[in-house]
C-alpha atoms as a PDB file:
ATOM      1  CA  UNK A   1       0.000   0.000   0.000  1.00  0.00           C
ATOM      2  CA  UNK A   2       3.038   2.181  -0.240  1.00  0.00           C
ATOM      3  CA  UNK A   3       1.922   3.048  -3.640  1.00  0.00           C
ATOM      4  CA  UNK A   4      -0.931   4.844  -2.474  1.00  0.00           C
ATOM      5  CA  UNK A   5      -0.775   8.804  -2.872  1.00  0.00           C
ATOM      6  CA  UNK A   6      -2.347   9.869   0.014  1.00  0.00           C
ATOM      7  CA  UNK A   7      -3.094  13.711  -0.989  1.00  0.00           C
ATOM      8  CA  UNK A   8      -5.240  12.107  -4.539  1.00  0.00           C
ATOM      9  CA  UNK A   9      -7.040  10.071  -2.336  1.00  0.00           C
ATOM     10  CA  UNK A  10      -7.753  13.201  -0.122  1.00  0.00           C
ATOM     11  CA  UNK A  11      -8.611  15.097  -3.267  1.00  0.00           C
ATOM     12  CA  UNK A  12     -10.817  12.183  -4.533  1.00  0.00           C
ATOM     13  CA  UNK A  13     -12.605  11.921  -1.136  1.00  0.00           C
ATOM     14  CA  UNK A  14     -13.418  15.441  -0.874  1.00  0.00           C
ATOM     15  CA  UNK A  15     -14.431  15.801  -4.554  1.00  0.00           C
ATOM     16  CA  UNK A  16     -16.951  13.036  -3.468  1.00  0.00           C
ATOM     17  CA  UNK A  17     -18.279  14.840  -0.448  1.00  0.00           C
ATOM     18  CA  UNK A  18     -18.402  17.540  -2.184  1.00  0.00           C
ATOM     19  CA  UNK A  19     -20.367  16.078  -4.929  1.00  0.00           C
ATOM     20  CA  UNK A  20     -22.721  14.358  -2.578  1.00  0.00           C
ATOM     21  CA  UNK A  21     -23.560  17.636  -0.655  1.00  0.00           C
ATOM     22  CA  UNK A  22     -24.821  19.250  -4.262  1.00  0.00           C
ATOM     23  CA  UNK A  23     -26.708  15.497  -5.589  1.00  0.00           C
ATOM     24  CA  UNK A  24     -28.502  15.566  -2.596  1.00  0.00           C
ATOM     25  CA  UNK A  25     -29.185  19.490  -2.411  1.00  0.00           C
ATOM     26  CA  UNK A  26     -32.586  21.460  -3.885  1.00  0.00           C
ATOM     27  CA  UNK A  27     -29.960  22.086  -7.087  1.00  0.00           C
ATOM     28  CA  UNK A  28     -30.576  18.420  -7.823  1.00  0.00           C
ATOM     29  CA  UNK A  29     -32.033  15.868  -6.261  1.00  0.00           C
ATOM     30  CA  UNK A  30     -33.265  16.035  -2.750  1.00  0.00           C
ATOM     31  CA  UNK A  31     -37.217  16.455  -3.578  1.00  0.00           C
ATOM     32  CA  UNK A  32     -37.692  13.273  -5.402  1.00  0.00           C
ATOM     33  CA  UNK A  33     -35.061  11.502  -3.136  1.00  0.00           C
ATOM     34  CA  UNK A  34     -37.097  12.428  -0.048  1.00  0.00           C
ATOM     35  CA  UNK A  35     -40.149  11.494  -1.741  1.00  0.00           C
ATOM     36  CA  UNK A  36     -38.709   8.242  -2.769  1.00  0.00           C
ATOM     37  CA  UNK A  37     -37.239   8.201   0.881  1.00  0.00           C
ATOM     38  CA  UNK A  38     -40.966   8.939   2.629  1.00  0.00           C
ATOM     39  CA  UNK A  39     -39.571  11.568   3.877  1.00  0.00           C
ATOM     40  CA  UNK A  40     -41.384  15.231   4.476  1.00  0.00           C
ATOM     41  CA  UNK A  41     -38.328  17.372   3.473  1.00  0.00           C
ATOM     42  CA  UNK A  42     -39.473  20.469   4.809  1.00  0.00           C
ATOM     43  CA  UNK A  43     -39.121  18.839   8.623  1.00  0.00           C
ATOM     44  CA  UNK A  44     -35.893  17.670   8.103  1.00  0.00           C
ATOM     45  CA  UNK A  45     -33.578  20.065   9.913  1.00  0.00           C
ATOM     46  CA  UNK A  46     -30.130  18.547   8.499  1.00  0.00           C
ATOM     47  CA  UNK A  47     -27.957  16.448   9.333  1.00  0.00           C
ATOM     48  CA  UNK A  48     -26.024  15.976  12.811  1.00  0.00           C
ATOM     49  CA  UNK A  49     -21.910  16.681  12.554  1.00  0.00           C
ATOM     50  CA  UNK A  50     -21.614  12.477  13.718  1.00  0.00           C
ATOM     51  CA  UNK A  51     -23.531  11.702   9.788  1.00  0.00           C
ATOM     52  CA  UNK A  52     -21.132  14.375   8.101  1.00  0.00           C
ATOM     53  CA  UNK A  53     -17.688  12.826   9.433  1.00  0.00           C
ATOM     54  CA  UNK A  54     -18.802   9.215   9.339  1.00  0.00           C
ATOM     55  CA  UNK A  55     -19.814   9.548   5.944  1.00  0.00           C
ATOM     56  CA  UNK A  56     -16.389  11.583   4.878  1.00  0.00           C
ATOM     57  CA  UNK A  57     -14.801   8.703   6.427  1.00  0.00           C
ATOM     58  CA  UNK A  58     -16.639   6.032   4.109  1.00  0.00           C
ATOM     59  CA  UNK A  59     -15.944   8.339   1.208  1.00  0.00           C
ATOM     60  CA  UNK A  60     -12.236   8.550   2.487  1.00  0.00           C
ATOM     61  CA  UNK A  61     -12.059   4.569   2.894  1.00  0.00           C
ATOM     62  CA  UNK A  62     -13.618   3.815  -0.775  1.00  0.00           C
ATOM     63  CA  UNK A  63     -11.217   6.705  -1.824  1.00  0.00           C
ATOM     64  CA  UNK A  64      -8.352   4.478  -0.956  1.00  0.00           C
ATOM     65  CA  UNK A  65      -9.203   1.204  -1.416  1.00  0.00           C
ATOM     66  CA  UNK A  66     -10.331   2.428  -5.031  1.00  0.00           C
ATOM     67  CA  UNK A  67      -6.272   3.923  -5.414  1.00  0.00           C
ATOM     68  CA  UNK A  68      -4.854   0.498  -3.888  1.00  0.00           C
ATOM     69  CA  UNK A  69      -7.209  -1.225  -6.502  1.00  0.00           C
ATOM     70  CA  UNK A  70      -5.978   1.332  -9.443  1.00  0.00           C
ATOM     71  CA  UNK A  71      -2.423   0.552  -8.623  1.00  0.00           C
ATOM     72  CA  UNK A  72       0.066   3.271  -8.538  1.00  0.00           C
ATOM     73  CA  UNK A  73      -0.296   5.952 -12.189  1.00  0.00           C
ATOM     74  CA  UNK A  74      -2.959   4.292 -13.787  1.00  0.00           C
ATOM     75  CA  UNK A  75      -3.664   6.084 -17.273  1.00  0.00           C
ATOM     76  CA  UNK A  76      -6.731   7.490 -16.873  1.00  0.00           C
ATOM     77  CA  UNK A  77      -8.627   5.914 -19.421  1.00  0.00           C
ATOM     78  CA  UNK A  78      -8.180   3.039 -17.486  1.00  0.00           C
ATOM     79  CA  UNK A  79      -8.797   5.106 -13.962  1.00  0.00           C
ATOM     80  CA  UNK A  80     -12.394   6.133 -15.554  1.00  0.00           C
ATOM     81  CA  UNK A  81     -13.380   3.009 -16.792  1.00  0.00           C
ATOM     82  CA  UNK A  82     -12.833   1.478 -13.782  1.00  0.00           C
ATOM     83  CA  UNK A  83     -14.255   4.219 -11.875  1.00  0.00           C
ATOM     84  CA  UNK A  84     -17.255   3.667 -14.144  1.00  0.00           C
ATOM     85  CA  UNK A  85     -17.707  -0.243 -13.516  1.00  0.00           C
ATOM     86  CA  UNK A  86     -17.456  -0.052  -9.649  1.00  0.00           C
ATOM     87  CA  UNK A  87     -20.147   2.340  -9.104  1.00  0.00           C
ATOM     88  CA  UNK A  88     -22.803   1.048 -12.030  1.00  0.00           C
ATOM     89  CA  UNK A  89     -21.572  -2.569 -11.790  1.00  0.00           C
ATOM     90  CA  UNK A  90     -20.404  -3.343  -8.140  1.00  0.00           C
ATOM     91  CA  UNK A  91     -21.991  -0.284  -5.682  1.00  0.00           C
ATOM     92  CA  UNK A  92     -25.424   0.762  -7.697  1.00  0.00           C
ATOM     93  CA  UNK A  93     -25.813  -2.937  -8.886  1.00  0.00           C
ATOM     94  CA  UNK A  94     -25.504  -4.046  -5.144  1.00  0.00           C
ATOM     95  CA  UNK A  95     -27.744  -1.106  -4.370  1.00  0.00           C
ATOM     96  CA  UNK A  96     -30.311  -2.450  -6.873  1.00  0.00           C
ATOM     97  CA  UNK A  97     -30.272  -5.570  -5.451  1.00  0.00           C
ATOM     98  CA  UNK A  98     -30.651  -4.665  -1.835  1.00  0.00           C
ATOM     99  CA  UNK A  99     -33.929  -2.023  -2.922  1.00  0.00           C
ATOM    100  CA  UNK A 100     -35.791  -4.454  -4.840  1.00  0.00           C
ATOM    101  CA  UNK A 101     -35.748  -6.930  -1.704  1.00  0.00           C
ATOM    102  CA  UNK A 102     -36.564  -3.982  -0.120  1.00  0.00           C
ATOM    103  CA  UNK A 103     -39.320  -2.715  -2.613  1.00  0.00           C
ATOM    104  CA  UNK A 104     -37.961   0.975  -2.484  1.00  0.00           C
ATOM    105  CA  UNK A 105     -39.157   2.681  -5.824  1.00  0.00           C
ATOM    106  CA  UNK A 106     -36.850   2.839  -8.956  1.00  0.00           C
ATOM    107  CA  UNK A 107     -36.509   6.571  -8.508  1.00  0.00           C
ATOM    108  CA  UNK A 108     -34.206   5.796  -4.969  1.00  0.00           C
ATOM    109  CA  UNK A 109     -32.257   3.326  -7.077  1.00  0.00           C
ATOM    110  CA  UNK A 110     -31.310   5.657  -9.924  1.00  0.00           C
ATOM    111  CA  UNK A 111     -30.732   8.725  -7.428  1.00  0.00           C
ATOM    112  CA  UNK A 112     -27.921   6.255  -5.436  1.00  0.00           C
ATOM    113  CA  UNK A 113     -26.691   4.455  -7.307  1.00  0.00           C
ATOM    114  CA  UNK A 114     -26.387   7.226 -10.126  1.00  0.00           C
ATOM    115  CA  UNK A 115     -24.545   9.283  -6.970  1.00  0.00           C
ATOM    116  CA  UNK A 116     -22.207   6.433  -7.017  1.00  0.00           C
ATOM    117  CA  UNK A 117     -21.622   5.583 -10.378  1.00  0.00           C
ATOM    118  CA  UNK A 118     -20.522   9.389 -10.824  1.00  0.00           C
ATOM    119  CA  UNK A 119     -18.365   9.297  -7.290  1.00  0.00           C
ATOM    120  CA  UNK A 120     -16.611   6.263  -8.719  1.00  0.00           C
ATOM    121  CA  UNK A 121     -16.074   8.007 -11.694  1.00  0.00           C
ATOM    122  CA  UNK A 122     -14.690  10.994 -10.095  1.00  0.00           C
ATOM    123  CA  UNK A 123     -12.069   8.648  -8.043  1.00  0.00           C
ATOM    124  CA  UNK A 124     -10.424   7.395 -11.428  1.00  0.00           C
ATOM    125  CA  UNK A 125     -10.226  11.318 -12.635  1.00  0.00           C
ATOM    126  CA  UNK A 126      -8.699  11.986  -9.814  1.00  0.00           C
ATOM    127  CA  UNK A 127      -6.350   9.322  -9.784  1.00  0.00           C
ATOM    128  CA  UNK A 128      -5.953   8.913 -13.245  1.00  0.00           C
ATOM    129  CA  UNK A 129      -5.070  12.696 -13.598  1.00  0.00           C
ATOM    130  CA  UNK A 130      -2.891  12.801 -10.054  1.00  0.00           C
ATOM    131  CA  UNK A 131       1.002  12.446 -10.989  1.00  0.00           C
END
């Protein structure tokens, strides 16, 4: 794991926070995700500092395992591609999985897993362009 560069996986993990906070915003997506969600959105008084620093750990911990995975200067071609297969194919197809057990709506699904498909996709730019 020497290989790993620590500040792209920073970069990568923030990016994905970062991207989160706007996919799940008004901008985007938050009314249909809380109405997929049951939720009444206007009650909702955000979320507690414990859900924001466990969750930028997560994003930190995919960050890294995702650069281990990569190996060290992937060409980034290669680091979006893959980013690309493990959010549609591993994280959103798991996600599928898991909702229609579940019987969440399709809407949820696409939302999630289209959050991680894109987060994925940002760790391989990252990586791919870090040097």
């Amino acid at each position: 794991m020497e290989h790993i560069n620590i500040w792209a996986v920073l970069v990568a993990a923030v990016s994905s926070f970062m991207l989160g906070g706007l996919w799940y915003s008004p901008v985007m997506f938050l009314k249909p995700w809380s109405k997929a969600n049951g939720f009444d959105e206007m009650k909702q008084d955000g979320h507690p500092a414990k859900v924001f620093g466990i969750s930028f750990v997560l994003c930190l911990i995919s960050a890294w395992v995702f650069a281990w995975w990569l190996g060290p200067n992937p060409e980034l071609t290669v680091a979006l591609q893959r980013g690309l297969i493990a959010g549609a194919c591993f994280v959103a197809a798991s996600f599928g999985v898991n909702y229609q057990f579940c019987n969440k709506p399709m809407t949820l699904w696409v939302i999630d897993g289209g959050y991680h498909t894109v987060q994925f996709t940002i760790f391989g730019l990252v990586l791919g362009l870090w040097p």
